[in-house]
N, C-alpha and C. Protein backbone atom coordinates (compact mmCIF):
# COMPACT_ATOMS: atom_id res chain seq x y z
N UNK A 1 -9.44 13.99 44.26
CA UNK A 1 -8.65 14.13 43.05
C UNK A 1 -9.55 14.62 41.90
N UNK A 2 -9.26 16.04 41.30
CA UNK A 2 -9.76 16.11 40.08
C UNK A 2 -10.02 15.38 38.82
N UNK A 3 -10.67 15.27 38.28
CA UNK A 3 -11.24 14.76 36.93
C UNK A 3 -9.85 15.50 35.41
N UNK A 4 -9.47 14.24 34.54
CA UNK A 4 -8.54 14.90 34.28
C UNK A 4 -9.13 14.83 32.76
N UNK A 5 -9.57 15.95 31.94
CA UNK A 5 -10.42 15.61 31.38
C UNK A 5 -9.36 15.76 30.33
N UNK A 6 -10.29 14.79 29.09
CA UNK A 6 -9.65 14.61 27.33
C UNK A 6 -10.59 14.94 26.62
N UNK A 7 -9.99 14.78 25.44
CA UNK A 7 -11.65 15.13 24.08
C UNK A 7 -11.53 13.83 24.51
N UNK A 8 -11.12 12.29 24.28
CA UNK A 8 -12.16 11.76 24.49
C UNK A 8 -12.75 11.45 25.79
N UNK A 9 -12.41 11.53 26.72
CA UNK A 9 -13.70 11.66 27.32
C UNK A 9 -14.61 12.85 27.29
N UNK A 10 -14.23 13.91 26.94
CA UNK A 10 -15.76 14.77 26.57
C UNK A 10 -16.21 14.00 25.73
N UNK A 11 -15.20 13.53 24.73
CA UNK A 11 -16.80 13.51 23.21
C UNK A 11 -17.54 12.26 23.91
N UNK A 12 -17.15 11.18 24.86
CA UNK A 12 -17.91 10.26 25.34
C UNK A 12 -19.13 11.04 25.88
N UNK A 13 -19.52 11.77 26.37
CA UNK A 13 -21.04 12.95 27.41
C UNK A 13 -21.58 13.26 26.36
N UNK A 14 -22.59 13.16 26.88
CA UNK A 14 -24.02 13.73 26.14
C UNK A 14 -24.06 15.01 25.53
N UNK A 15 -24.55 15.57 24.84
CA UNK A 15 -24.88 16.67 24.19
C UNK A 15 -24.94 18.08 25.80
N UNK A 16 -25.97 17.32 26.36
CA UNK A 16 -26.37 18.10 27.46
C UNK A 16 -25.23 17.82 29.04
N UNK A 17 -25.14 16.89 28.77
CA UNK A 17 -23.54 16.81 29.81
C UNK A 17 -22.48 17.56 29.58
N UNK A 18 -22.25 17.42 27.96
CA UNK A 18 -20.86 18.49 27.72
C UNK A 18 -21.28 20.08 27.65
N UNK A 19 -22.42 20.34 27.52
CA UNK A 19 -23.07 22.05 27.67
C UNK A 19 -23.03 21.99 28.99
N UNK A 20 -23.45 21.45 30.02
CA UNK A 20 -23.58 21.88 31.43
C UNK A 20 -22.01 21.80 32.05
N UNK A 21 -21.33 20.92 31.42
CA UNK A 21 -19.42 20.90 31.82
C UNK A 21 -19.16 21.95 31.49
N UNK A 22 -19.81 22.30 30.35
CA UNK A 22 -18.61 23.97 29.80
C UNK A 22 -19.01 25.40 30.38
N UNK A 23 -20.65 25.13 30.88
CA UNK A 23 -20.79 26.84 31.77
C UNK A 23 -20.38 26.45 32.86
N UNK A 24 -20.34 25.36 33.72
CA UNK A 24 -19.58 25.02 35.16
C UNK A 24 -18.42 25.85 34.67
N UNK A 25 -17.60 24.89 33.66
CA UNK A 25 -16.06 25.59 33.66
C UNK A 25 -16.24 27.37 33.19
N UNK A 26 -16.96 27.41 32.73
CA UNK A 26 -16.77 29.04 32.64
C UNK A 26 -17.55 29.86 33.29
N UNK A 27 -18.07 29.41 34.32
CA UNK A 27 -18.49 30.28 35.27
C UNK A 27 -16.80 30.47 36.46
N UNK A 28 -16.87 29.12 36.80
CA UNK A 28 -15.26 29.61 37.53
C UNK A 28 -14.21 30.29 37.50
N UNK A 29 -14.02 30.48 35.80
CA UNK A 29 -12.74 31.76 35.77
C UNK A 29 -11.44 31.53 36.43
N UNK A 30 -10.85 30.03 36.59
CA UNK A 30 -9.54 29.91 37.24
C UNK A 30 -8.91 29.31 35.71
N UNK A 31 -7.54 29.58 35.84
CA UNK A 31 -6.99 28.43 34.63
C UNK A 31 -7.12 27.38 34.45
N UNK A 32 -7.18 26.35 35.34
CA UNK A 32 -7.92 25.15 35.07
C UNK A 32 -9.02 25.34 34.44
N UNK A 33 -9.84 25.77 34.87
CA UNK A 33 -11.48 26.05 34.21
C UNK A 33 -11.69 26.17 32.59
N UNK A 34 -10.59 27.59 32.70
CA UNK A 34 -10.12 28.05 31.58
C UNK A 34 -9.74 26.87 30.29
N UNK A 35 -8.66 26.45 30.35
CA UNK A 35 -8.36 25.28 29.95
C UNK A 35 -9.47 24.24 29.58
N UNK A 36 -10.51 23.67 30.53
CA UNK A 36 -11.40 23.02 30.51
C UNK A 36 -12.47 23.44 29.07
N UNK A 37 -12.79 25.23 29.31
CA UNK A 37 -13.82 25.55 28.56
C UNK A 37 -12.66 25.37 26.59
N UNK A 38 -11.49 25.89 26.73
CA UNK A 38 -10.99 25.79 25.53
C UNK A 38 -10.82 24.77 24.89
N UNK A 39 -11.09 23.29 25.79
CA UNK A 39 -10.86 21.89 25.17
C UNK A 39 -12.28 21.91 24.81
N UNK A 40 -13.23 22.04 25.65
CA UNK A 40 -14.58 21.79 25.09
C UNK A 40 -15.02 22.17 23.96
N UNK A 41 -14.41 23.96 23.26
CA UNK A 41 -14.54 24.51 22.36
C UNK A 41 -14.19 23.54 21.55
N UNK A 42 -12.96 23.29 21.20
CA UNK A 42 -12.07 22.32 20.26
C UNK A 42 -12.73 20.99 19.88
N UNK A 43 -13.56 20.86 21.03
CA UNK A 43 -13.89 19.23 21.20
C UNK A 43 -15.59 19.68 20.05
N UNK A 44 -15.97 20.46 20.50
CA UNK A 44 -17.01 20.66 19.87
C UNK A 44 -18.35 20.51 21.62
N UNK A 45 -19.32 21.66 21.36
CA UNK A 45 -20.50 21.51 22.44
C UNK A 45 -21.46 20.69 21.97
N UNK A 46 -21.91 20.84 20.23
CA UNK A 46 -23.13 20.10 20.20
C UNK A 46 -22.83 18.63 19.52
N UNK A 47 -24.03 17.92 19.50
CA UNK A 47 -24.14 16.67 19.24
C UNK A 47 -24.02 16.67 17.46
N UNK A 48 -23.54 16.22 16.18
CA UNK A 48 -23.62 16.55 15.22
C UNK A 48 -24.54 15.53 14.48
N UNK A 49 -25.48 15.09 15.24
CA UNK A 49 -26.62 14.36 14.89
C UNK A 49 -27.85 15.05 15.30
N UNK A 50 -27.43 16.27 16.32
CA UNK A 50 -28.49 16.76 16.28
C UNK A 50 -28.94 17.86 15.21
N UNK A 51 -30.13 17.86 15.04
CA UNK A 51 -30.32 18.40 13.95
C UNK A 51 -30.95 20.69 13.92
N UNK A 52 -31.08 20.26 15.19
CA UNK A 52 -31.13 21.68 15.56
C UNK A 52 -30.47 22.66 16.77
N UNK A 53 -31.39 23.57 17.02
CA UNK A 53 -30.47 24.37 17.85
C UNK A 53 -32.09 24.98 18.72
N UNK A 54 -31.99 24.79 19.89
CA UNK A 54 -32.79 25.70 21.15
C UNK A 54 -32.42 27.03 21.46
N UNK A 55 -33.51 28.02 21.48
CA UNK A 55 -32.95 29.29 21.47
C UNK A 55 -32.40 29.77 23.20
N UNK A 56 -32.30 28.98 23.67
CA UNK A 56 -32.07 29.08 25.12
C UNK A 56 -30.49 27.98 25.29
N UNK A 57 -30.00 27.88 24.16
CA UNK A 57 -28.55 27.02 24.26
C UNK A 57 -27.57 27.85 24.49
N UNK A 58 -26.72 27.38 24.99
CA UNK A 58 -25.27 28.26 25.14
C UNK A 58 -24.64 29.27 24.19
N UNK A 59 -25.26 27.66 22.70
CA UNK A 59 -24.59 28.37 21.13
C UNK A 59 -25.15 29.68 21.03
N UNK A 60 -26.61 29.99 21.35
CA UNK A 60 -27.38 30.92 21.02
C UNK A 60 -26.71 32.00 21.49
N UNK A 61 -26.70 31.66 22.83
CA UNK A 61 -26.28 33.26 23.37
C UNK A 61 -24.66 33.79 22.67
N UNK A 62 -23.99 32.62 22.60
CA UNK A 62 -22.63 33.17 22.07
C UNK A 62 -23.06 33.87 20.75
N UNK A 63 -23.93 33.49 20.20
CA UNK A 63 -23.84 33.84 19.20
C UNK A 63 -24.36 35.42 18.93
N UNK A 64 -25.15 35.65 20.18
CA UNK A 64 -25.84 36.54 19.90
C UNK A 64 -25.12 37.57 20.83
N UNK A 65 -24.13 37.36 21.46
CA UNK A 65 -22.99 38.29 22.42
C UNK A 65 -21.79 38.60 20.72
N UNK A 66 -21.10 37.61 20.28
CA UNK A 66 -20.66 38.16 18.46
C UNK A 66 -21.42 38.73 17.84
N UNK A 67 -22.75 38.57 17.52
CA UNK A 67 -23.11 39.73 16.31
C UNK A 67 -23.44 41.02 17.16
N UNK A 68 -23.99 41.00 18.31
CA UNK A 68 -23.98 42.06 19.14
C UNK A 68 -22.69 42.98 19.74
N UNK A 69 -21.38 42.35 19.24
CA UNK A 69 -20.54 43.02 19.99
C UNK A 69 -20.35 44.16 19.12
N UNK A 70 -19.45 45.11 19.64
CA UNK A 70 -19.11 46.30 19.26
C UNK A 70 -18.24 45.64 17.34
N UNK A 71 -17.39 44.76 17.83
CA UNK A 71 -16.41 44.24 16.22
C UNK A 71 -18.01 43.77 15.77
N UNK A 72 -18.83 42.95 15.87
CA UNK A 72 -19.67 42.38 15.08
C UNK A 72 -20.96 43.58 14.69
N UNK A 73 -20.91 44.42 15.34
CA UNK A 73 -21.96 45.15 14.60
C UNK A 73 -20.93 46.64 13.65
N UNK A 74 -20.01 46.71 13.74
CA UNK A 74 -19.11 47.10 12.64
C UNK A 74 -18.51 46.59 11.33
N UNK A 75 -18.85 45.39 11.50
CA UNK A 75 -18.79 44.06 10.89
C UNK A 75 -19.85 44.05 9.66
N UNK A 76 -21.14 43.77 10.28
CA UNK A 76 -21.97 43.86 9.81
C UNK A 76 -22.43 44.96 9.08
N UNK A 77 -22.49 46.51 9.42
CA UNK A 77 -22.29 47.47 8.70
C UNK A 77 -21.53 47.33 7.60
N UNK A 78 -19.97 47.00 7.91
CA UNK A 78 -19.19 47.11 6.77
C UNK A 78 -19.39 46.45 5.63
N UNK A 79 -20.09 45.03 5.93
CA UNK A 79 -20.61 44.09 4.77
C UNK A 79 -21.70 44.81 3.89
N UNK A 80 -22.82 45.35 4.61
CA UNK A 80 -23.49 45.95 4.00
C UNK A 80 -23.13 47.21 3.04
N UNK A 81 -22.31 47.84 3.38
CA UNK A 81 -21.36 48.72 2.90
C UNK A 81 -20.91 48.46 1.63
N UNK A 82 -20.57 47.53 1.92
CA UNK A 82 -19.60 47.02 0.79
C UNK A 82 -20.45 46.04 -0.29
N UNK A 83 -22.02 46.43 -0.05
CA UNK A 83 -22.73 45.30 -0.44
C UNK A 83 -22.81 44.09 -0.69
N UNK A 84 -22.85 43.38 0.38
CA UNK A 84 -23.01 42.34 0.99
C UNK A 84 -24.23 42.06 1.92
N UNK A 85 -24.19 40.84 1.91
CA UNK A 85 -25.42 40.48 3.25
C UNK A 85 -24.87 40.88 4.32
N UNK A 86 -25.32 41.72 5.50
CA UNK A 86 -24.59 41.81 6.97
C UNK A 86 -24.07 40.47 7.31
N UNK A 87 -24.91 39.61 7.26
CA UNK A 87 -24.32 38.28 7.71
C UNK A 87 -22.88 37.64 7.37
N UNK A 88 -22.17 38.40 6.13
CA UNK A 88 -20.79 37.86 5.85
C UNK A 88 -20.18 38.81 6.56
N UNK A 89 -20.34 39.61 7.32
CA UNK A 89 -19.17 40.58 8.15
C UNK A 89 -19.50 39.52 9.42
N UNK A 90 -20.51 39.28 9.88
CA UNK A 90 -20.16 39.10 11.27
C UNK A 90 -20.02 37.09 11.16
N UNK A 91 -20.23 36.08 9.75
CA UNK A 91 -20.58 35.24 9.83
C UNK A 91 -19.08 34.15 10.40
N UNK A 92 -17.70 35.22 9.24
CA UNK A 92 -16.21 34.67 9.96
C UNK A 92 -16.16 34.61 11.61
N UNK A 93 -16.26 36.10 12.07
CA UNK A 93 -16.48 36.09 13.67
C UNK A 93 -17.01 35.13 14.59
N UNK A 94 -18.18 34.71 13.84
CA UNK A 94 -19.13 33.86 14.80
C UNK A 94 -18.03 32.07 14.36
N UNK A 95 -17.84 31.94 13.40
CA UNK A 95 -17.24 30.58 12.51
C UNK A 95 -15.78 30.07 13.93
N UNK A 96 -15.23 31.55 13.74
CA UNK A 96 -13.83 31.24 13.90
C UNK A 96 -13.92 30.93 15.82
N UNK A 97 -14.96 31.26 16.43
CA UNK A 97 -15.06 31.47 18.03
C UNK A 97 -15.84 29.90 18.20
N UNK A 98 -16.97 29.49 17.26
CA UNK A 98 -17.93 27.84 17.50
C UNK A 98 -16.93 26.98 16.93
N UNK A 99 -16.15 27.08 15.68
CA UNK A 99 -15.61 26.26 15.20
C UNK A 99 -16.47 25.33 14.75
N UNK A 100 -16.35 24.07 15.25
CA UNK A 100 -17.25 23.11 14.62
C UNK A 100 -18.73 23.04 15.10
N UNK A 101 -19.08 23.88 16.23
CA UNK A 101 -20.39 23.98 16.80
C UNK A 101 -20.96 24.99 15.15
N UNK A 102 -20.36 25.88 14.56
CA UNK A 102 -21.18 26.58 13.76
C UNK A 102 -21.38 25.68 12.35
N UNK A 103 -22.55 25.80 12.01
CA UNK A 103 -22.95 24.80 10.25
C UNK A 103 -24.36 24.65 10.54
N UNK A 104 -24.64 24.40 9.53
CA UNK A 104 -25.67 23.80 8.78
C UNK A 104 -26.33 22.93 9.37
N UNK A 105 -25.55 21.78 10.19
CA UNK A 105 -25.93 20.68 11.15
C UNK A 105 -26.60 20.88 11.97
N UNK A 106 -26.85 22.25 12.96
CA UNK A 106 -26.98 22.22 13.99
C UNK A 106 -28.13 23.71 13.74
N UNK A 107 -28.36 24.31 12.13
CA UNK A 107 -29.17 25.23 12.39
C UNK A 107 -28.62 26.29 12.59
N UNK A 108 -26.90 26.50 13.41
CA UNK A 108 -26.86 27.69 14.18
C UNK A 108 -26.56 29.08 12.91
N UNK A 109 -26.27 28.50 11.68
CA UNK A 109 -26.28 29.54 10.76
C UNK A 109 -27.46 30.54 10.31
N UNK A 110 -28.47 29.89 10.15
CA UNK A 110 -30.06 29.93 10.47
C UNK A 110 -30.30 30.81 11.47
N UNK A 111 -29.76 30.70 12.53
CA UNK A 111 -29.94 31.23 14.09
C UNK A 111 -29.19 32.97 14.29
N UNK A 112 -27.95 32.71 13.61
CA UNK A 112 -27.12 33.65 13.26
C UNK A 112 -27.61 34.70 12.10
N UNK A 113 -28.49 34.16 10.79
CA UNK A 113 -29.40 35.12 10.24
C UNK A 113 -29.97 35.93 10.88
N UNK A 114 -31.09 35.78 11.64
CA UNK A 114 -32.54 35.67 11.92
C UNK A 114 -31.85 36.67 13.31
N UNK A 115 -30.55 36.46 14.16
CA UNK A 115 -29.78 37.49 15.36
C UNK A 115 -29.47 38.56 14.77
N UNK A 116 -28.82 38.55 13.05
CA UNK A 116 -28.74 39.55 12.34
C UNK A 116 -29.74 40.69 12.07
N UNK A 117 -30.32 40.02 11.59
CA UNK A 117 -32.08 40.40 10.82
C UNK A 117 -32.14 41.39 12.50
N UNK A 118 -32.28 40.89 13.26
CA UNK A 118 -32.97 41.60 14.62
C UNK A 118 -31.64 42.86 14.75
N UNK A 119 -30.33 42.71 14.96
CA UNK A 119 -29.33 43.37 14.67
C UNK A 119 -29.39 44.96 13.70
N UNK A 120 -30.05 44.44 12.14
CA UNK A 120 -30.13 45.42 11.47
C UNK A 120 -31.32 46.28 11.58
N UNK A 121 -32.84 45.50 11.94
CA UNK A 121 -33.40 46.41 12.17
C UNK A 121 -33.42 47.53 13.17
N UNK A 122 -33.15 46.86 14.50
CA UNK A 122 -32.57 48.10 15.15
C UNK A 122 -31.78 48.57 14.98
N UNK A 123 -31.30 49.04 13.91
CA UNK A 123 -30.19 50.06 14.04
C UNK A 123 -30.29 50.63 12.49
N UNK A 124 -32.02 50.61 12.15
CA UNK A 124 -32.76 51.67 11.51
C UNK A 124 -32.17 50.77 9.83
N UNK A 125 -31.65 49.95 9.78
CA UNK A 125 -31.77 49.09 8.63
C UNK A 125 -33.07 48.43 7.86
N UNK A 126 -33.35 48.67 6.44
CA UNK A 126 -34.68 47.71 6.20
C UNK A 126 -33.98 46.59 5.01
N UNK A 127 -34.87 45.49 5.16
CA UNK A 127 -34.81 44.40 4.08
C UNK A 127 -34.85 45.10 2.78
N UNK A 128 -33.78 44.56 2.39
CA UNK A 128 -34.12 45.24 0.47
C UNK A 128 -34.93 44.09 -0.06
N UNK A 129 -35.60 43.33 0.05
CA UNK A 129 -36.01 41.67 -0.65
C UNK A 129 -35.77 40.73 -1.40
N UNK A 130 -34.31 40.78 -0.97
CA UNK A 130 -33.73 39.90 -1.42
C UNK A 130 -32.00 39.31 -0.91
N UNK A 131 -31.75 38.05 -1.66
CA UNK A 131 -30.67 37.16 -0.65
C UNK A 131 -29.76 37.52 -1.60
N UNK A 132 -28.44 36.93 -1.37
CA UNK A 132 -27.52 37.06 -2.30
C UNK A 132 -26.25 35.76 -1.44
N UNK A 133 -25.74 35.44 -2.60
CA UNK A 133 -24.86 34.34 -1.92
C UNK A 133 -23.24 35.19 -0.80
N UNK A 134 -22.73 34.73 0.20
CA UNK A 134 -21.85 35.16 0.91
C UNK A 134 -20.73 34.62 0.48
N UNK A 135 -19.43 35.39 0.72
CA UNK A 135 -18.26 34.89 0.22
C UNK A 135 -17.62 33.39 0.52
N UNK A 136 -17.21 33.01 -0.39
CA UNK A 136 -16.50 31.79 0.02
C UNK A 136 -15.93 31.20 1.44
N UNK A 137 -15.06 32.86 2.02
CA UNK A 137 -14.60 32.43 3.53
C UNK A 137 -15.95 32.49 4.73
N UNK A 138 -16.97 32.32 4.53
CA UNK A 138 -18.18 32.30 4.77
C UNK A 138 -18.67 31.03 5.34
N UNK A 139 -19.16 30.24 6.30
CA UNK A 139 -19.98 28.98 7.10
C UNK A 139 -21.43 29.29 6.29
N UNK A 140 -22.35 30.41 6.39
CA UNK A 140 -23.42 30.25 5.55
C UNK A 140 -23.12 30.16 4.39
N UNK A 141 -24.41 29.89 3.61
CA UNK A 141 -23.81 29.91 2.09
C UNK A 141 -24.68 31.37 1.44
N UNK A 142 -26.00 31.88 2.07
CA UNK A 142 -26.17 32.96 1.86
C UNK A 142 -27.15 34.04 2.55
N UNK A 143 -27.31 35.09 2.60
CA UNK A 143 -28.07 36.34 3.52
C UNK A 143 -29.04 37.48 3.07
N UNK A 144 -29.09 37.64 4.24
CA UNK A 144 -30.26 39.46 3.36
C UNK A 144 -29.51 39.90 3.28
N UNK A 145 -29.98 41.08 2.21
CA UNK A 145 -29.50 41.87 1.67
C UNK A 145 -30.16 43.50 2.45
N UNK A 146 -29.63 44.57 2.76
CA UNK A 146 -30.38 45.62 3.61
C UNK A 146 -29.69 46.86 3.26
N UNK A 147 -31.08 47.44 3.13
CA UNK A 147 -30.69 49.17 2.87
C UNK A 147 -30.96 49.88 4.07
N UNK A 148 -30.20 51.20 4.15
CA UNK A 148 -30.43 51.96 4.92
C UNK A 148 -31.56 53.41 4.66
């Protein structure tokens, strides 16, 4: 008999129990699975006592598959465009997919800079030297600023 899972029993597992439940379920690719990985989303992956983020975590890579995607690096252009930090084009994207995995708590905003930063320079962007605050509908509170 399958395991019939709830948030609470996810939020009962460990930090590292509920990350290793959610690539099981999304490596399988059946609707059940499916299902499984979208409660986990909801439920939240990381611990909110923990105070950071490993660059080898799940969060990381999601995060770095959004600012890398085709919408997130159009994203990011457009912010800059519009002068802005890149980081407020792609920072909703990344917000609206972690939900409560993305903040301050966990670093991954920090993490999401610094994927940027690597983002703009390849793609022939330089630091202007300096930050500027990001819009209100924004998880960071602020970013580089970059010329072309």
């Amino acid at each position: 008999m399958a395991i019939q899972w709830t948030e609470e029993r996810i939020r009962e597992l460990s930090s590292n129990d509920r990350r290793n439940l959610y690539e099981n379920a999304k490596s399988h690719g059946s609707p059940e699975s499916d299902a499984l990985v979208e409660l986990i989303k909801r439920v939240g992956l990381s611990d909110q006592k923990h105070s950071g983020i490993d660059m080898d975590d799940p969060l990381v890579f999601r995060i770095h598959e959004i600012i890398n995607s085709p919408e997130g690096r159009k994203a990011a252009v457009k912010a800059v465009k519009d002068g802005l930090p890149a980081l407020a084009g792609v920072d909703p994207l990344v917000s609206a997919d972690l939900m409560q995995d993305y903040g301050k708590h966990n670093m991954t905003t920090h993490t999401a800079g610094a994927l940027v930063a690597i983002l703009m320079r390849e793609m022939g962007y330089r630091e202007a030297g300096r930050s500027s605050a990001l819009p209100d509908n924004c998880v960071a509170r602020s970013g580089q600023i970059w010329d072309q």
